[in-house]
Protein backbone atom coordinates (compact mmCIF):
# COMPACT_ATOMS: atom_id res chain seq x y z
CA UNK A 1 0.00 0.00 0.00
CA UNK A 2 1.60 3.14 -1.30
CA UNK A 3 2.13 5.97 1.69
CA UNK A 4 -0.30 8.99 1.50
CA UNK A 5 0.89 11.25 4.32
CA UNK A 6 1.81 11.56 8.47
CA UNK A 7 0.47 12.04 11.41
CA UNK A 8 1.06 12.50 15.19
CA UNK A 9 -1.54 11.60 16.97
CA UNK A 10 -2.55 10.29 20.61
CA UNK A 11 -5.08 7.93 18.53
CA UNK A 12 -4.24 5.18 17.18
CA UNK A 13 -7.34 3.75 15.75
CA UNK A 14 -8.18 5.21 12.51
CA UNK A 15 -12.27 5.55 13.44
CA UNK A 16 -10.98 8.14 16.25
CA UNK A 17 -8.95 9.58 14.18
CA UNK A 18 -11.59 10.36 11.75
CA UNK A 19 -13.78 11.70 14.01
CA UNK A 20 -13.28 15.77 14.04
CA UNK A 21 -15.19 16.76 16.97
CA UNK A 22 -14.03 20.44 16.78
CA UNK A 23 -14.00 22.79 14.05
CA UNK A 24 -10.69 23.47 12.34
CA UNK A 25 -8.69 25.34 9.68
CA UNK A 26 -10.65 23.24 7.21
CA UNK A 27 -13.62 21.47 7.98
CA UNK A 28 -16.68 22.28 10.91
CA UNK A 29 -16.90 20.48 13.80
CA UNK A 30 -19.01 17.21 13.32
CA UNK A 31 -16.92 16.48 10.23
CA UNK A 32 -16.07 13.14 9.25
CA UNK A 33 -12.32 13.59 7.09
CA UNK A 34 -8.45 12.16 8.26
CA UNK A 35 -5.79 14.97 8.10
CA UNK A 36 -2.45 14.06 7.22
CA UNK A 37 0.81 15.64 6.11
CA UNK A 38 2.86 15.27 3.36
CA UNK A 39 5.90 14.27 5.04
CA UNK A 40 6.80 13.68 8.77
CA UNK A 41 8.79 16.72 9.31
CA UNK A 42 5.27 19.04 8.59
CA UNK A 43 3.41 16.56 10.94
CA UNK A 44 5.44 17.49 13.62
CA UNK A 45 5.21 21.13 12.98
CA UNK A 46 1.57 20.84 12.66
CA UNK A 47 0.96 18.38 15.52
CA UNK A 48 2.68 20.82 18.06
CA UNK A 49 0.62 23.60 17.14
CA UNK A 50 -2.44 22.12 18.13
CA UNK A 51 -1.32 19.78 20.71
CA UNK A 52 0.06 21.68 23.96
CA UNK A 53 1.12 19.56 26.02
CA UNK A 54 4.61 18.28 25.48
CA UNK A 55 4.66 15.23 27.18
CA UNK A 56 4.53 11.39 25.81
CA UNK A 57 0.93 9.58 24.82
CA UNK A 58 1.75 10.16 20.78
CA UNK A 59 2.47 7.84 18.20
CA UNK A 60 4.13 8.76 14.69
CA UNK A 61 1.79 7.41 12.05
CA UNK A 62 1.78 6.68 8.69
CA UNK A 63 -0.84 6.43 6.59
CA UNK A 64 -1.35 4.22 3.53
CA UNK A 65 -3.88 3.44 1.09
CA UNK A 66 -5.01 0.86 -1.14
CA UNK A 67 -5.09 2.55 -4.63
CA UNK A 68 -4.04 5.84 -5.61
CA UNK A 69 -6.43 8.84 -4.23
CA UNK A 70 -8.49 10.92 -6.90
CA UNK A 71 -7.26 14.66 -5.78
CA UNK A 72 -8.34 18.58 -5.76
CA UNK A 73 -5.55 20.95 -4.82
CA UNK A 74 -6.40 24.37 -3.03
CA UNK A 75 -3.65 26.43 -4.93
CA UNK A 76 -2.38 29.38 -2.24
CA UNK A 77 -2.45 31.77 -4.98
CA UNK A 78 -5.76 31.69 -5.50
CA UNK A 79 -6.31 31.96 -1.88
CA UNK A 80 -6.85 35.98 -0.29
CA UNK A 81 -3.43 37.13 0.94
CA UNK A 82 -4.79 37.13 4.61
CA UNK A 83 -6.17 32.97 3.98
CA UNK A 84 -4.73 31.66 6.84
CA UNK A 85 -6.32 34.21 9.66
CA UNK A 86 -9.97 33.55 7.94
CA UNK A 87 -10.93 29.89 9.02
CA UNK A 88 -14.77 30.57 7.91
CA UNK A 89 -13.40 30.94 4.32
CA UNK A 90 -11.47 28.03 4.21
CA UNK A 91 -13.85 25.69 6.41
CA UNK A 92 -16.42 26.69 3.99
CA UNK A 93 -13.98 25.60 0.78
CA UNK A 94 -13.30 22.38 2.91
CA UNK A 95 -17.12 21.73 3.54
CA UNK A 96 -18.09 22.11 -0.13
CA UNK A 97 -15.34 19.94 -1.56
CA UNK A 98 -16.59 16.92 1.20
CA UNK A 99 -20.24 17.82 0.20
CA UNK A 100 -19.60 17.52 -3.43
CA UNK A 101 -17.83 13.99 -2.64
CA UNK A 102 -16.10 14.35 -6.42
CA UNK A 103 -12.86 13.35 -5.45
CA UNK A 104 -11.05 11.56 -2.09
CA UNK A 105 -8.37 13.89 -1.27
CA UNK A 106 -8.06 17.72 -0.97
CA UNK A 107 -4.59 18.62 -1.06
CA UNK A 108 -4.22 22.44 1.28
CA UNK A 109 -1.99 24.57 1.99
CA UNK A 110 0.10 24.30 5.45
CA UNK A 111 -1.15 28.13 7.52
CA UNK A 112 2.46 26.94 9.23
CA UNK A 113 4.98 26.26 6.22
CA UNK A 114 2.55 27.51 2.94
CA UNK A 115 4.64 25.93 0.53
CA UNK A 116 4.03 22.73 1.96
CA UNK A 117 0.78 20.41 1.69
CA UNK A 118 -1.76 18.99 3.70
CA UNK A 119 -4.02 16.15 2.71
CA UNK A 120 -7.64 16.32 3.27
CA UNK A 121 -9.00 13.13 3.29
CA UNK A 122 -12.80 12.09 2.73
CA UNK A 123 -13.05 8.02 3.95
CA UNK A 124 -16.18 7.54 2.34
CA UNK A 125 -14.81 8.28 -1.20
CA UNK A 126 -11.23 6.30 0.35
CA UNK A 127 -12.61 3.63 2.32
CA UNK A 128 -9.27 1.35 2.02
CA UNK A 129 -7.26 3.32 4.49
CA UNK A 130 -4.85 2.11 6.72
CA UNK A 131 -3.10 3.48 9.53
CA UNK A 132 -0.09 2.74 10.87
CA UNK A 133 1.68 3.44 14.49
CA UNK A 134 5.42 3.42 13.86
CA UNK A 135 6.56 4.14 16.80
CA UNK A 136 5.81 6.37 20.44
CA UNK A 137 6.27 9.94 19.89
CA UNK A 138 7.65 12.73 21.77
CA UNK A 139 7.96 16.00 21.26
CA UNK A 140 11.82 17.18 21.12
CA UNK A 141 12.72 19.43 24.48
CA UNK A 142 13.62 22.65 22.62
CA UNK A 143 10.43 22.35 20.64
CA UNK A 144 8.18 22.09 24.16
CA UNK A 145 10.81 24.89 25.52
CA UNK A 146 9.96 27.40 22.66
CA UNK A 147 6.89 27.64 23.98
């Protein structure tokens, strides 16, 4: 199963992990999608800016899929300049593309890095998903220490 992306998450069971019980950068809360990264270097940027704590309890996933995902990018330049401090704009994009259901994967831009990509994942339209805990994760000192 080819890799689609990375995660660090205190779930390991791909159900939880679907389940986004609050809203975020691109979906409302009550959504049923997977985030990933692209690689494992943006899911640790992106996993300590919403997880505060700095302490163990995470795993470093990766995520795989049966057959290659049907995609929609968001391009950044056709994004407002001020994108990433306007989450009803781009929780609205991400709520139309998993309405519309055209395609499995919407690939976003990072609010952290924007050059790099997220993958939005719909598991209805990807239902061959697997996940896969690598190994325990913590966060590295200096990165809990920044804070």
């Amino acid at each position: 199963m080819p890799v689609i992306g990375w995660r660090i998450s205190p779930e390991n069971e791909l159900a939880r992990c679907l389940e986004q019980q609050k809203a975020g950068r691109w979906h409302y809360a009550g959504s049923l999608l997977l985030y990933v990264s692209s690689t494992p270097e943006l899911a640790v940027l992106e996993a300590r800016a919403h997880h505060r704590r700095g302490d163990g309890g995470y795993w470093l996933q990766q995520i795989s899929a049966a057959a290659a995902l049907a995609l929609q990018r968001v391009e950044r330049e056709a994004l407002p300049e001020d994108w990433s401090r306007r989450p009803p704009l781009t929780r609205e994009l991400g709520a139309q593309w998993l309405r519309e259901a055209r395609c499995s994967g919407l690939l976003v831009p990072s609010s952290l890095c924007p050059e790099a990509s997220n993958l939005l994942i719909n598991p209805a339209l990807a239902p061959e998903l697997e996940l896969l805990p690598l190994r325990p994760f913590r966060f590295d000192r200096r990165l809990v220490l920044a804070l």
